[in-house]
Protein backbone atom coordinates (compact mmCIF):
# COMPACT_ATOMS: atom_id res chain seq x y z
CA UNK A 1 -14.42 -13.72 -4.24
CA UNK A 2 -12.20 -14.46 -7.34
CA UNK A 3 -10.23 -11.38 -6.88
CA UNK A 4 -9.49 -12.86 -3.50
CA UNK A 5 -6.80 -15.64 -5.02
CA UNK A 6 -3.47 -15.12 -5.23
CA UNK A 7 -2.85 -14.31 -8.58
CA UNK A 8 -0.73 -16.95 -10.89
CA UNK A 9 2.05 -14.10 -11.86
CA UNK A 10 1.98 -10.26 -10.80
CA UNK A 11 3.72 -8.00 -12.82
CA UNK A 12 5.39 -6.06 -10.53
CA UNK A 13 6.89 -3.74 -13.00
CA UNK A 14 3.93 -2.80 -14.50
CA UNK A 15 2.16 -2.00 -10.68
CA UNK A 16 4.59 0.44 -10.06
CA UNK A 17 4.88 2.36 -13.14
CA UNK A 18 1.11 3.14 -12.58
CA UNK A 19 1.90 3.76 -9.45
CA UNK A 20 4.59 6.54 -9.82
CA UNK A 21 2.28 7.63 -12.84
CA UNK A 22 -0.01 8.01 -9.91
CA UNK A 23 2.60 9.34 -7.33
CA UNK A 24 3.62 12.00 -10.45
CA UNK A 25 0.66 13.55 -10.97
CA UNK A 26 -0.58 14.17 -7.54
CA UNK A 27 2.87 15.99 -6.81
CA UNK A 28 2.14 17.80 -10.61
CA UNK A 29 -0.47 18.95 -8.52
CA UNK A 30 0.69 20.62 -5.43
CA UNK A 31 -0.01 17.54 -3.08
CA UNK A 32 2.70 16.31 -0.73
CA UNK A 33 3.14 12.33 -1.59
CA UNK A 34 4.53 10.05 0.75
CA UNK A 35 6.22 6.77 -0.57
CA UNK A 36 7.89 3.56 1.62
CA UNK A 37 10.04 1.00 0.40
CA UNK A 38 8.86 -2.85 1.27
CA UNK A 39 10.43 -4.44 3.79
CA UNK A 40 11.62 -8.06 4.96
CA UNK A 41 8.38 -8.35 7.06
CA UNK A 42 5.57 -7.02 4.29
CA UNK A 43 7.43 -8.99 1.13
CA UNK A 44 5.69 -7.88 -1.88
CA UNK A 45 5.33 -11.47 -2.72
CA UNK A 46 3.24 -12.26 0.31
CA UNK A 47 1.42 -8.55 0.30
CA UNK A 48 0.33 -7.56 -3.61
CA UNK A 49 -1.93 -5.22 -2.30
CA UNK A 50 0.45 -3.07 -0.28
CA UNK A 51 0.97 -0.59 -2.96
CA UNK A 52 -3.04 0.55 -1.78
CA UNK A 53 -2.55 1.48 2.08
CA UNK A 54 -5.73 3.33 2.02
CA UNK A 55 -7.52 -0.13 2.72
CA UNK A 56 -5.79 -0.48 5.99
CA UNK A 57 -5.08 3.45 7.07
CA UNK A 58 -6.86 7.03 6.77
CA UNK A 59 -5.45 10.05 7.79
CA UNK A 60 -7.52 13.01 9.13
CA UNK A 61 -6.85 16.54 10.74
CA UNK A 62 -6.95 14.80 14.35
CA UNK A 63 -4.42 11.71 13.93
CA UNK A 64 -4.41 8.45 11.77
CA UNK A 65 -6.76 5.78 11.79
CA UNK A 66 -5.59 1.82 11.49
CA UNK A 67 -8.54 -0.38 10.31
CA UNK A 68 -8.15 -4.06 11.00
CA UNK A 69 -7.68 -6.29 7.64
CA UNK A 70 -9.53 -9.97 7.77
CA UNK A 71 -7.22 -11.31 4.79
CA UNK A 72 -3.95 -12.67 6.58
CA UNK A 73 -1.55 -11.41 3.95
CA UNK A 74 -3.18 -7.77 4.03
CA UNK A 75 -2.41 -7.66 8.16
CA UNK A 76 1.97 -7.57 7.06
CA UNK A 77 1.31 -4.48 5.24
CA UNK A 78 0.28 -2.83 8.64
CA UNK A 79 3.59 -1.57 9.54
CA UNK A 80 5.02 0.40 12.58
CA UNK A 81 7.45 2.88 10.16
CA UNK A 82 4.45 3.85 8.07
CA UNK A 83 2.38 4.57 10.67
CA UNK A 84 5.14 6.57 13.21
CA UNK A 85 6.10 8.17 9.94
């Protein structure tokens, strides 16, 4: 899968302005948004998918669910302060 490689350069800047685009509207909206900081453990280097936690987590009216992740680099982004939040 070509979307599997780690990507020459990731533009970092641009991935987060969507994202508080993102994070901006939903609250526009009336929806309580959630946001963590990286950490030493899930470097954004190693983990350029950790702005989309809704690969590894769900949340539902009984608890949280944690899905396993096959792709090494997608397991650091499984963190204990996200999920105890």
């Amino acid at each position: 899968n070509k979307l599997m490689n780690k990507p020459e350069h990731i533009d970092f800047a641009t991935l987060l302005s969507e994202w508080n685009e993102v994070v901006s509207a939903l609250r526009s909206e009336g929806m309580n948004v959630i946001t963590v900081e990286h950490n030493e453990e899930s470097n954004a280097l190693y983990t350029p998918n950790c702005l989309f936690p809704n690969n590894w987590l769900s949340t539902h009216s009984d608890g949280l669910t944690i899905y396993p992740m096959k792709a090494k680099n997608r397991r650091l982004e499984i963190r204990a302060d996200i999920i105890n939040h």
